[in-house]
C-alpha atoms as a PDB file:
ATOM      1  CA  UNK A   1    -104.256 151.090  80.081  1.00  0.00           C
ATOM      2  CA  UNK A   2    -101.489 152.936  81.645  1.00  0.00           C
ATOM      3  CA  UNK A   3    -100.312 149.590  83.244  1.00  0.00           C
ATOM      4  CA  UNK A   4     -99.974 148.590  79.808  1.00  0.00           C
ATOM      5  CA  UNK A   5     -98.139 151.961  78.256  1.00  0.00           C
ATOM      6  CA  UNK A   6     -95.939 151.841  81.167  1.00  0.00           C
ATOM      7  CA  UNK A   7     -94.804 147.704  80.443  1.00  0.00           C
ATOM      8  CA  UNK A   8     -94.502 148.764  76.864  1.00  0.00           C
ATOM      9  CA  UNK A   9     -92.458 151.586  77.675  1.00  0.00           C
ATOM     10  CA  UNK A  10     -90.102 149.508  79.840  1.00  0.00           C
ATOM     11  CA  UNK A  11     -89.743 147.137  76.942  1.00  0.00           C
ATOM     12  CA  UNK A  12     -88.357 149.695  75.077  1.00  0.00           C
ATOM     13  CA  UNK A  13     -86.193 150.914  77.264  1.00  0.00           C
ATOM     14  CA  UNK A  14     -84.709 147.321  77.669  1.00  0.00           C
ATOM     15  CA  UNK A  15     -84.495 146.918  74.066  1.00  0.00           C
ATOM     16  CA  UNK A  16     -82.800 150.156  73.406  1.00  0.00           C
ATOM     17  CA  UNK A  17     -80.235 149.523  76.440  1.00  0.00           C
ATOM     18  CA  UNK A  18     -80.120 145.731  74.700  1.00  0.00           C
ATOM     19  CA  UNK A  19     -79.157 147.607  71.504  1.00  0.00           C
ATOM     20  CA  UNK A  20     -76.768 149.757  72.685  1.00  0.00           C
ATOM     21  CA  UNK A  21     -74.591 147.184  74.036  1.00  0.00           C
ATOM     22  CA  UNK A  22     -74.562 145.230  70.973  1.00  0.00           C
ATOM     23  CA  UNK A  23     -73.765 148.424  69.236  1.00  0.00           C
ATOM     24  CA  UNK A  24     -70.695 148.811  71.755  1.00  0.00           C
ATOM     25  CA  UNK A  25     -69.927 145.152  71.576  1.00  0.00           C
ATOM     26  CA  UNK A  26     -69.694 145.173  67.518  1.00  0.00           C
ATOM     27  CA  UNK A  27     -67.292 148.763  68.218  1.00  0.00           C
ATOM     28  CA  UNK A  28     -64.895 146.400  70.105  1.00  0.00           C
ATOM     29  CA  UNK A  29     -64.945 143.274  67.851  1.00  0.00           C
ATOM     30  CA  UNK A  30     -64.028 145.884  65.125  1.00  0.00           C
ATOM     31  CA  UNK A  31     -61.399 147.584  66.683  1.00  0.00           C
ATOM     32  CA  UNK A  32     -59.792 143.720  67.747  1.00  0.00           C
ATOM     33  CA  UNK A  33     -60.260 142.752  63.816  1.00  0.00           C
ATOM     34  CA  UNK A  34     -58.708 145.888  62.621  1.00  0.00           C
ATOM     35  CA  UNK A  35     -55.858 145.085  64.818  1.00  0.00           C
ATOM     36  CA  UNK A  36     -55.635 141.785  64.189  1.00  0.00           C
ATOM     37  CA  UNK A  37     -55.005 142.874  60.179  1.00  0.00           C
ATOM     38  CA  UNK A  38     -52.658 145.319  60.889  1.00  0.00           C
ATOM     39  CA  UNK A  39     -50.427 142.751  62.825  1.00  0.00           C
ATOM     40  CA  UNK A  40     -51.221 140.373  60.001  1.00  0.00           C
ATOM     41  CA  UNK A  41     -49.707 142.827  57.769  1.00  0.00           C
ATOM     42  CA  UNK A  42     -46.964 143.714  59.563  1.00  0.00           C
ATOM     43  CA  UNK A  43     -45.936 139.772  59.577  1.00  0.00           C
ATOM     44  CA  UNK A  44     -46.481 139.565  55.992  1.00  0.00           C
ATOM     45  CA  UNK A  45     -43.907 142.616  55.034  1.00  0.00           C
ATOM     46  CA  UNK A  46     -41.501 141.203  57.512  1.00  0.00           C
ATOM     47  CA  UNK A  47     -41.917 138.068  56.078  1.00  0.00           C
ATOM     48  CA  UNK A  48     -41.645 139.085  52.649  1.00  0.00           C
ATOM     49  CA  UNK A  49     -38.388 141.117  53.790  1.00  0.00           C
ATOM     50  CA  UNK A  50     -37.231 138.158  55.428  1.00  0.00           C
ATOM     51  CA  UNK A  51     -37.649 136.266  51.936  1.00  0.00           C
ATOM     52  CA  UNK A  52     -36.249 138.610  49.712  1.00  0.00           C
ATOM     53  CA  UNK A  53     -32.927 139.064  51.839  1.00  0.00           C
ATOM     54  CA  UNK A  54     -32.521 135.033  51.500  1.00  0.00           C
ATOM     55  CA  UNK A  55     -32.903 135.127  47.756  1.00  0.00           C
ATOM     56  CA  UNK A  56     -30.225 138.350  47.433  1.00  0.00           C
ATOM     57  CA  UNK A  57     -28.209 135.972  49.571  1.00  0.00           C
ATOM     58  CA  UNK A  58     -28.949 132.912  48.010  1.00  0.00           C
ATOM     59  CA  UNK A  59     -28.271 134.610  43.998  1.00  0.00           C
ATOM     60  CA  UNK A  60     -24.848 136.242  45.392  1.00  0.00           C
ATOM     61  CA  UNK A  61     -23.891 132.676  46.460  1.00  0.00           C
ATOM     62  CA  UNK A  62     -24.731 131.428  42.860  1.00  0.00           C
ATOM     63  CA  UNK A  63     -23.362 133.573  41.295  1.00  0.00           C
ATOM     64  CA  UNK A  64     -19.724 133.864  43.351  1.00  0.00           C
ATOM     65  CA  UNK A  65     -19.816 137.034  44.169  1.00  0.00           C
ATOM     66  CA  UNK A  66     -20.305 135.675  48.443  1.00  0.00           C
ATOM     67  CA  UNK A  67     -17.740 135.729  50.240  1.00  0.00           C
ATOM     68  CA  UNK A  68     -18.781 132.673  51.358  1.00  0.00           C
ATOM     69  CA  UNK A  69     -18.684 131.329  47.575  1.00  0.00           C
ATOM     70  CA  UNK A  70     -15.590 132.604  46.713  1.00  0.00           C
ATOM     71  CA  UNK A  71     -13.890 130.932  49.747  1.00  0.00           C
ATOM     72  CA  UNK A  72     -15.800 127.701  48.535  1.00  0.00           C
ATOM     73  CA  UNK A  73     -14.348 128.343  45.181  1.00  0.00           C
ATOM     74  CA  UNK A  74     -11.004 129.087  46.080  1.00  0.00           C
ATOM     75  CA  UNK A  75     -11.083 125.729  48.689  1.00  0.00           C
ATOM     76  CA  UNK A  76     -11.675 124.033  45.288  1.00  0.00           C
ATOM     77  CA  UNK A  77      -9.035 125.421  43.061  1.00  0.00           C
ATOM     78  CA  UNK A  78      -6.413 124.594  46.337  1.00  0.00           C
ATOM     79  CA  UNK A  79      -7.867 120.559  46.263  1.00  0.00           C
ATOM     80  CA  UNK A  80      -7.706 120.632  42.202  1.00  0.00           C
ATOM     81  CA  UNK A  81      -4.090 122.089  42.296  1.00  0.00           C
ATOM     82  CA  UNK A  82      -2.843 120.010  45.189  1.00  0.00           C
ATOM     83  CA  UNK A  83      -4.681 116.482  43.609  1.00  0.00           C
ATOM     84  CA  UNK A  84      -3.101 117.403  40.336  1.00  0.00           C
ATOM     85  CA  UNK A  85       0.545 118.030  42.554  1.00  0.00           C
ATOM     86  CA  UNK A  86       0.222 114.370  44.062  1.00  0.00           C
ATOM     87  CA  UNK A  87      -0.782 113.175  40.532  1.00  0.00           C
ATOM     88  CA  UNK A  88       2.190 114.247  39.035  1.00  0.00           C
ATOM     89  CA  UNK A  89       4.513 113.315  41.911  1.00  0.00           C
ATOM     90  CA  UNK A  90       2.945 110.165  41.765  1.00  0.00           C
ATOM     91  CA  UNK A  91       3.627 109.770  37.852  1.00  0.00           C
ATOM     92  CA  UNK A  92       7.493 110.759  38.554  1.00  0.00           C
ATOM     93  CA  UNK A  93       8.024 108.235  41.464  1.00  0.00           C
ATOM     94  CA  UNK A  94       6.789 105.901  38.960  1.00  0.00           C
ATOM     95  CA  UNK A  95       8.220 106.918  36.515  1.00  0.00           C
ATOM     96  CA  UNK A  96      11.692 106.532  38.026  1.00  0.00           C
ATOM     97  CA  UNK A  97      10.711 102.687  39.122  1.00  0.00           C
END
């Protein structure tokens, strides 16, 4: 009988030590999970930053106020003005034919 209460006890013991460790294991898987979201998050609002900075960009280009649209802009009023010189030098020269 005390053979018996002693096995029993030992099983137990192993169980409770078997327990433990899962208990310690399922700590650590979530403490890695909660760190995994956080970095997930922090992606996400630097993403999301990242985004909205191209579409400020991308509306400011639209709508001329960039410098790099008003230097477009103002490359196309010089080819418009200096196509519409040519024209009209054009028309004189033949003009004078």
């Amino acid at each position: 009988m005390q053979l018996l209460e002693e096995k029993h006890t030992e099983e137990l013991q192993l169980y409770k030590l078997q327990l433990a460790q899962a208990v310690q294991q399922i700590s650590q898987l979530e403490a890695k999970l909660q760190g995994y979201n956080s970095r997930e998050s922090a992606m996400v609002e630097k993403l999301h930053s990242l985004m909205e900075t191209q579409w400020q960009e991308a509306l400011r280009i639209v709508s001329g106020s960039s410098p790099l649209a008003t230097h477009g802009a103002e490359h196309m009023r010089l080819q418009v003005h200096q196509r519409k010189s040519a024209e009209l030098m054009t028309g004189r020269l033949q003009s004078q034919v």
